[in-house]
N, C-alpha and C. Protein backbone atom coordinates (compact mmCIF):
# COMPACT_ATOMS: atom_id res chain seq x y z
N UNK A 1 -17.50 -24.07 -18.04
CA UNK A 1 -17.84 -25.35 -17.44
C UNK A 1 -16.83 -26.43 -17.82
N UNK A 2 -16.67 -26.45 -19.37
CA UNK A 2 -15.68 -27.18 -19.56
C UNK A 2 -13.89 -27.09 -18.51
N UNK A 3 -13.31 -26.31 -18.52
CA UNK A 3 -12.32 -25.81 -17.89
C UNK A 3 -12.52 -26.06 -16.35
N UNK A 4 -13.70 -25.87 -16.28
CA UNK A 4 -13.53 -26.95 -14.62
C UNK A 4 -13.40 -28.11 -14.57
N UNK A 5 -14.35 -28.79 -15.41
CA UNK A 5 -14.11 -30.28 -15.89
C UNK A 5 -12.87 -30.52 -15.54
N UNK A 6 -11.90 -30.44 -16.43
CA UNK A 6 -10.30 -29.97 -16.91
C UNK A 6 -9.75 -30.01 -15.28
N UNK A 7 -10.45 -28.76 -14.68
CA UNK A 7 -9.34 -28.77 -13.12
C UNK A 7 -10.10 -29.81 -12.63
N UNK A 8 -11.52 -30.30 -12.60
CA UNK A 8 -11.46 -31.29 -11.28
C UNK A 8 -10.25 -32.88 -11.78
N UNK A 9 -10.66 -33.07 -13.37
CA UNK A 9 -9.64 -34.08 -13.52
C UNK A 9 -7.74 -34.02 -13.12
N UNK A 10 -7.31 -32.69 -12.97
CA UNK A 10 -5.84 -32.24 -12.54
C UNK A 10 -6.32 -32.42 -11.04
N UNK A 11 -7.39 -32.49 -10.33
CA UNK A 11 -7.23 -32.18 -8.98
C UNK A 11 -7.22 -33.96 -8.46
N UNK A 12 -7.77 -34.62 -9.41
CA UNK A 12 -7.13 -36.15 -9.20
C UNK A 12 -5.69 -36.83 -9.24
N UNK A 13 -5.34 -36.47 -10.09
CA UNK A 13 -4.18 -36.61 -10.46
C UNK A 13 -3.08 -35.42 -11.20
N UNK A 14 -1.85 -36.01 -11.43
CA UNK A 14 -0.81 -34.92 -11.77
C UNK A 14 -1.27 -34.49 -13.36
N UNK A 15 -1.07 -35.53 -14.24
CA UNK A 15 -1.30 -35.46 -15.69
C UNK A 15 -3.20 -36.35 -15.86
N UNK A 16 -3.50 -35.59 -17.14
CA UNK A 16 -4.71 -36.25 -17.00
C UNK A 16 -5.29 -38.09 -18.03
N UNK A 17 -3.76 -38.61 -18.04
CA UNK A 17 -3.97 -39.72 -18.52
C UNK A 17 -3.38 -40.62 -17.32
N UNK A 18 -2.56 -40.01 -16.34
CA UNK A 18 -1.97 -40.20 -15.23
C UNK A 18 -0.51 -40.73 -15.35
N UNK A 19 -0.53 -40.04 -16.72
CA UNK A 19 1.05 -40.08 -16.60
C UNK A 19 1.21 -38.75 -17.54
N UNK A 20 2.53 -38.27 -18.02
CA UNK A 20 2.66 -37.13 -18.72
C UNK A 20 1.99 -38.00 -20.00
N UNK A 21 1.21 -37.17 -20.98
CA UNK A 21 0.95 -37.39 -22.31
C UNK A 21 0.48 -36.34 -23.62
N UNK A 22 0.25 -36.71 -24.45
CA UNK A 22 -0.29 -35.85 -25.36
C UNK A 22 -1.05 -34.96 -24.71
N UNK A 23 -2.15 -35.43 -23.90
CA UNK A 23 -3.27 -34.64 -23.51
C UNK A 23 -2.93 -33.53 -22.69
N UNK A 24 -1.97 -33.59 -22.07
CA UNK A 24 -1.44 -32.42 -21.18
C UNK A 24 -1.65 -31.18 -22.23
N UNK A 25 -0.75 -31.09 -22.95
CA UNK A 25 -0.22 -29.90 -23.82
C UNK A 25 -1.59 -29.69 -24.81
N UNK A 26 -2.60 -30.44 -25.03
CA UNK A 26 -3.80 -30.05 -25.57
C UNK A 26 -4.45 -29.23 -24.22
N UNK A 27 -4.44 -30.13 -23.26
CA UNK A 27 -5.00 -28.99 -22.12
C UNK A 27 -4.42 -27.62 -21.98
N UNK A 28 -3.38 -27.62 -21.86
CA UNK A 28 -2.41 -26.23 -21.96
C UNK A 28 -3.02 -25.13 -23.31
N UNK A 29 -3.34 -25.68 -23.99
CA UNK A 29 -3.75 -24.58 -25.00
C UNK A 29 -4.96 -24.28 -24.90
N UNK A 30 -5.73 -25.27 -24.31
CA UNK A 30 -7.32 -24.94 -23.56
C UNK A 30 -6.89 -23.81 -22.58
N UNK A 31 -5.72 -23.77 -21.40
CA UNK A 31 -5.83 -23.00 -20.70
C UNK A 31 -5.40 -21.48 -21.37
N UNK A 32 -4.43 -21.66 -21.79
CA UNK A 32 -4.28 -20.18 -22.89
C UNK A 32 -5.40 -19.50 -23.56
N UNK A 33 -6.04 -20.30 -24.18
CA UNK A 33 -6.81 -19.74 -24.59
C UNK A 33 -8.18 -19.17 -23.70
N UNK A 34 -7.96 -19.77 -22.56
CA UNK A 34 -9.02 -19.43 -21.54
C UNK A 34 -8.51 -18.01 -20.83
N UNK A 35 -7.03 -18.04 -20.48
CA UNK A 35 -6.38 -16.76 -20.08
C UNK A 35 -6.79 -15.41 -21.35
N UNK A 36 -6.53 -15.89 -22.82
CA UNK A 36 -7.02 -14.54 -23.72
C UNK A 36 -8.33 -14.46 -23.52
N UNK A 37 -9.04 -15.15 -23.48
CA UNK A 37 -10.66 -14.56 -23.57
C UNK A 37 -11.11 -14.58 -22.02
N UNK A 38 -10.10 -14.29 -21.12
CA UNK A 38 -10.50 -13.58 -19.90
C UNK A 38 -11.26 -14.67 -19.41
N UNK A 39 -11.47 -15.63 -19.16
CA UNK A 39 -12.28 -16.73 -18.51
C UNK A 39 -12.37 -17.23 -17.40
N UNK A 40 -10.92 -16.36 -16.26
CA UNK A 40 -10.98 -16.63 -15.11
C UNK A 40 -9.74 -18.17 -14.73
N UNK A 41 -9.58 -18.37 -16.13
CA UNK A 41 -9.10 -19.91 -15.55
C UNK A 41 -7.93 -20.08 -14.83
N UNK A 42 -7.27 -18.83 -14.52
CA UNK A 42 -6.14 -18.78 -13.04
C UNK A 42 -7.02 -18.94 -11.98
N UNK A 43 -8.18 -19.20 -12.11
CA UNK A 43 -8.74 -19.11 -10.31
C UNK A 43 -8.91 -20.52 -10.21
N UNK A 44 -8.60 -21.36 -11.15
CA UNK A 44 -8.98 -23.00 -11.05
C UNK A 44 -7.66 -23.35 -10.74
N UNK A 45 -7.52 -23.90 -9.25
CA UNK A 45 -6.01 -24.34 -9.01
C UNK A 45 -5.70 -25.31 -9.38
N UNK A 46 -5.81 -26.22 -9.72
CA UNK A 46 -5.64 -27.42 -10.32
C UNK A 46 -5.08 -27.49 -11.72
N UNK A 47 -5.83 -27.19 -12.32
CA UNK A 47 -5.45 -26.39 -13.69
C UNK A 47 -4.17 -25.94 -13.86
N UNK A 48 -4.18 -24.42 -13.04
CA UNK A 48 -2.80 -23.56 -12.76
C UNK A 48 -2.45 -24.06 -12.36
N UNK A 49 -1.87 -25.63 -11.16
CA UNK A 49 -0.73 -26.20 -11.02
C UNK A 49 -0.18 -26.91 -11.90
N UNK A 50 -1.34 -27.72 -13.20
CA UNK A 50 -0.93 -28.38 -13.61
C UNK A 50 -0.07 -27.41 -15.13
N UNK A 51 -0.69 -26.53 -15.17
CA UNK A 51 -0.02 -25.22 -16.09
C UNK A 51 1.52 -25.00 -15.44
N UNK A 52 1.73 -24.92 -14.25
CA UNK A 52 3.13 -24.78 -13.99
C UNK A 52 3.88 -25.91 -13.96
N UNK A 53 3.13 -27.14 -13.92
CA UNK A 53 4.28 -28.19 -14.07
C UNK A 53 4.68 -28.34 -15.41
N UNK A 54 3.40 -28.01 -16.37
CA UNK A 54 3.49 -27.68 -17.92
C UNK A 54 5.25 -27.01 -18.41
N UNK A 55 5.11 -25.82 -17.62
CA UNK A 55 6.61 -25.11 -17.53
C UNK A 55 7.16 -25.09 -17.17
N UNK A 56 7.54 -26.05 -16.70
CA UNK A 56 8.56 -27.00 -16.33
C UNK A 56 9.49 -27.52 -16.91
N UNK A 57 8.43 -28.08 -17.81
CA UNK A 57 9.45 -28.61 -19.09
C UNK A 57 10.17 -27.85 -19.93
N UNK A 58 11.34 -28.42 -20.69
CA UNK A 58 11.94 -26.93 -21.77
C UNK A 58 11.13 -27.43 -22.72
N UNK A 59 10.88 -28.03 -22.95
CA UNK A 59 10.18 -28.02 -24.60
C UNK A 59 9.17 -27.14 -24.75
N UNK A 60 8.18 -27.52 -23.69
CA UNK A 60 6.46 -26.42 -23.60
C UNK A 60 7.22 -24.89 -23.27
N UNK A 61 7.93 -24.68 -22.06
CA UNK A 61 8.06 -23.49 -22.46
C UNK A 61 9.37 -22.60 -23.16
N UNK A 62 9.75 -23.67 -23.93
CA UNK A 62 10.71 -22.83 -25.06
C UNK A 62 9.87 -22.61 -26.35
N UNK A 63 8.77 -23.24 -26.61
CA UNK A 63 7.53 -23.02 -27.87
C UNK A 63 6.52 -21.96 -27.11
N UNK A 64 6.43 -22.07 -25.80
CA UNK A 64 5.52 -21.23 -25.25
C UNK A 64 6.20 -19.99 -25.38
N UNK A 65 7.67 -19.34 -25.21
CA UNK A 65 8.14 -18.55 -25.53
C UNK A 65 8.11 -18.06 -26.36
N UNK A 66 8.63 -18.83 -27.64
CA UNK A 66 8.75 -18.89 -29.20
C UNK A 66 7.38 -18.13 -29.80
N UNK A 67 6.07 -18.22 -29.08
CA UNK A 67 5.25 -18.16 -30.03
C UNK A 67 4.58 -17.28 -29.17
N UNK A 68 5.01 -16.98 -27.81
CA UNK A 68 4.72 -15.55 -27.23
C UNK A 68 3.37 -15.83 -26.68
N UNK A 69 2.70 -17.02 -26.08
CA UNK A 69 1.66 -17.35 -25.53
C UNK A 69 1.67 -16.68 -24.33
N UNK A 70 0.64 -16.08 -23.80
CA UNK A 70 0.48 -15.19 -22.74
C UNK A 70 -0.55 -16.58 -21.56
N UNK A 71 0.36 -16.85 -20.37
CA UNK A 71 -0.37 -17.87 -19.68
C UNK A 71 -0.17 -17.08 -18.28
């Protein structure tokens, strides 16, 4: 339930402070961790777009690399 929460706020806007912020990359580890315990949360598009703009950046995914996060 939570994790929808999460996509309907990405389905408002790009970032969820409405600009890039901290909160992005706390969401991002909400979604990881929703991908390991199988939770479905690739079927929330909003979410998963906002997960790919996530990797986008080099920073998120050169640590997302680094630390071998499965998204």
């Amino acid at each position: 339930e939570y994790l929808a929460q999460i996509d309907g706020l990405y389905a408002r806007q790009e970032w969820l402070a409405g600009k890039y912020s901290v909160l992005d990359p706390y969401a991002l580890v909400f979604y990881s961790w929703g991908v390991k315990r199988e939770l479905g949360v690739q079927q929330l598009k909003s979410y998963t777009a906002a997960k790919d703009r996530m990797m986008q950046r080099p920073a998120v995914r050169a640590i997302i690399e680094k630390e071998g996060v499965k998204l």
